[in-house]
Protein backbone atom coordinates (compact mmCIF):
# COMPACT_ATOMS: atom_id res chain seq x y z
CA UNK A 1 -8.39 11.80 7.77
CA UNK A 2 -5.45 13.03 5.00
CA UNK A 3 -4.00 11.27 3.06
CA UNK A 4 -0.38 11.78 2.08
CA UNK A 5 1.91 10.15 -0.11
CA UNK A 6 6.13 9.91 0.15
CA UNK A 7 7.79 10.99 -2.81
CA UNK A 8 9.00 7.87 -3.35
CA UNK A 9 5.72 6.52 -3.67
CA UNK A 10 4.29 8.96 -6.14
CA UNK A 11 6.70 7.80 -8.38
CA UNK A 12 5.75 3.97 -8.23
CA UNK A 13 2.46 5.10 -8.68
CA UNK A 14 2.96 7.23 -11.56
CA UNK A 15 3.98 4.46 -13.69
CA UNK A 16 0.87 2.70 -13.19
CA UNK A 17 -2.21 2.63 -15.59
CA UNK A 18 -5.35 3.34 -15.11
CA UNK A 19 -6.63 -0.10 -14.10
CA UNK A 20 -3.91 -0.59 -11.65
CA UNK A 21 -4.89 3.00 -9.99
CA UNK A 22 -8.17 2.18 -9.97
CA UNK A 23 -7.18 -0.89 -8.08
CA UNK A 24 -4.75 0.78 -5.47
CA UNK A 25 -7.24 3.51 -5.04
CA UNK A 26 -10.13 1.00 -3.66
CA UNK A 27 -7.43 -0.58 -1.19
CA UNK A 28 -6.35 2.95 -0.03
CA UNK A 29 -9.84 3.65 0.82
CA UNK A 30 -10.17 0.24 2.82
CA UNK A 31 -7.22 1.55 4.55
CA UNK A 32 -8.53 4.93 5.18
CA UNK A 33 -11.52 3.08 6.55
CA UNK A 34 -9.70 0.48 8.96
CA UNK A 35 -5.94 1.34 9.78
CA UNK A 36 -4.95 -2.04 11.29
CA UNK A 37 -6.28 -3.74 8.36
CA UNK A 38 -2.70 -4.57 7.11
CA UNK A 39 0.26 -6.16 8.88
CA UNK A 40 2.57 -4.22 11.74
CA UNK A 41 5.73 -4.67 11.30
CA UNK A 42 7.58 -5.22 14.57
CA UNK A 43 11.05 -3.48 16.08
CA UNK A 44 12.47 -0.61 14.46
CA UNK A 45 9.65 -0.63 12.24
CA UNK A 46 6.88 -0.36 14.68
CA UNK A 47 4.30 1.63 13.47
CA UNK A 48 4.79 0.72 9.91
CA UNK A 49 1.85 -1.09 8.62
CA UNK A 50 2.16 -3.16 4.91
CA UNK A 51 -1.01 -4.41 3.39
CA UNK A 52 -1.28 -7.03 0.48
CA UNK A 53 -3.26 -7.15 -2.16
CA UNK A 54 -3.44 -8.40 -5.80
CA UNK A 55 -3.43 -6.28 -8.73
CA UNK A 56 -4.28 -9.10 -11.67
CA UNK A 57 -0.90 -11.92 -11.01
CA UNK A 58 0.83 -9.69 -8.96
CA UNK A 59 1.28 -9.40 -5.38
CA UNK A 60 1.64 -5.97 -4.67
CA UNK A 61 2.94 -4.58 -0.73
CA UNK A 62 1.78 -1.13 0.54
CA UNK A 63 3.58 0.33 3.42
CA UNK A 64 1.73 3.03 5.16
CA UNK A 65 1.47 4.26 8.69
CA UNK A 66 -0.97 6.79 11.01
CA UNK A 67 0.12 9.74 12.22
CA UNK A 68 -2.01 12.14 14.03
CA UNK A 69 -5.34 10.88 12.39
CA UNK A 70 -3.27 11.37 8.76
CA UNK A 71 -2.57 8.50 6.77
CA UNK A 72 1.00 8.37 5.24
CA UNK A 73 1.36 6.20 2.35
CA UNK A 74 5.85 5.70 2.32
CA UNK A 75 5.94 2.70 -0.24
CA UNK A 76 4.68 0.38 -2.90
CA UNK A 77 6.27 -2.46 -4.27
CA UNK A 78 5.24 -5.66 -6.29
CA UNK A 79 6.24 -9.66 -5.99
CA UNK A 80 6.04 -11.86 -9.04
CA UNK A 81 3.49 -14.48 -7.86
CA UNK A 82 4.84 -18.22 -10.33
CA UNK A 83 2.74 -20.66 -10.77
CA UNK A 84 3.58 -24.29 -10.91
CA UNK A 85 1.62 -26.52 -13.65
């Protein structure tokens, strides 16, 4: 399986340090290992997968999809998570 990345999610990444890469890069490979481990999304975006994960307070959202075998990473994003003492 290849992995590819959209532009537009290179350039997310690339402002990331090194503990946050280290981070996505062990929930790529979970990914890479199981496909369906994220959520499908459902009508025009059928066959667009987003998996959540944590990266220290932050929820972070990774959209990805299959294609022939290949795994295309399109997006990243991150939600503030607030907690309320």
């Amino acid at each position: 399986m290849k992995i590819y990345q959209s532009g537009l999610f290179a350039r997310k990444v690339k402002k990331f340090n090194k503990n946050q890469k280290t981070t996505l890069d062990n929930e790529i490979k979970k990914i890479a290992q199981d496909p369906t481990v994220g959520t499908e999304k459902k009508g025009d975006l059928r066959g667009v997968f987003v998996h959540k994960f944590k990266i220290r307070t932050a929820l972070y959202l990774l959209s990805y999809r299959v294609v022939n075998d290949d795994l295309e990473l399109i997006s990243i994003g991150s939600l503030k998570i607030i907690t309320v003492t």
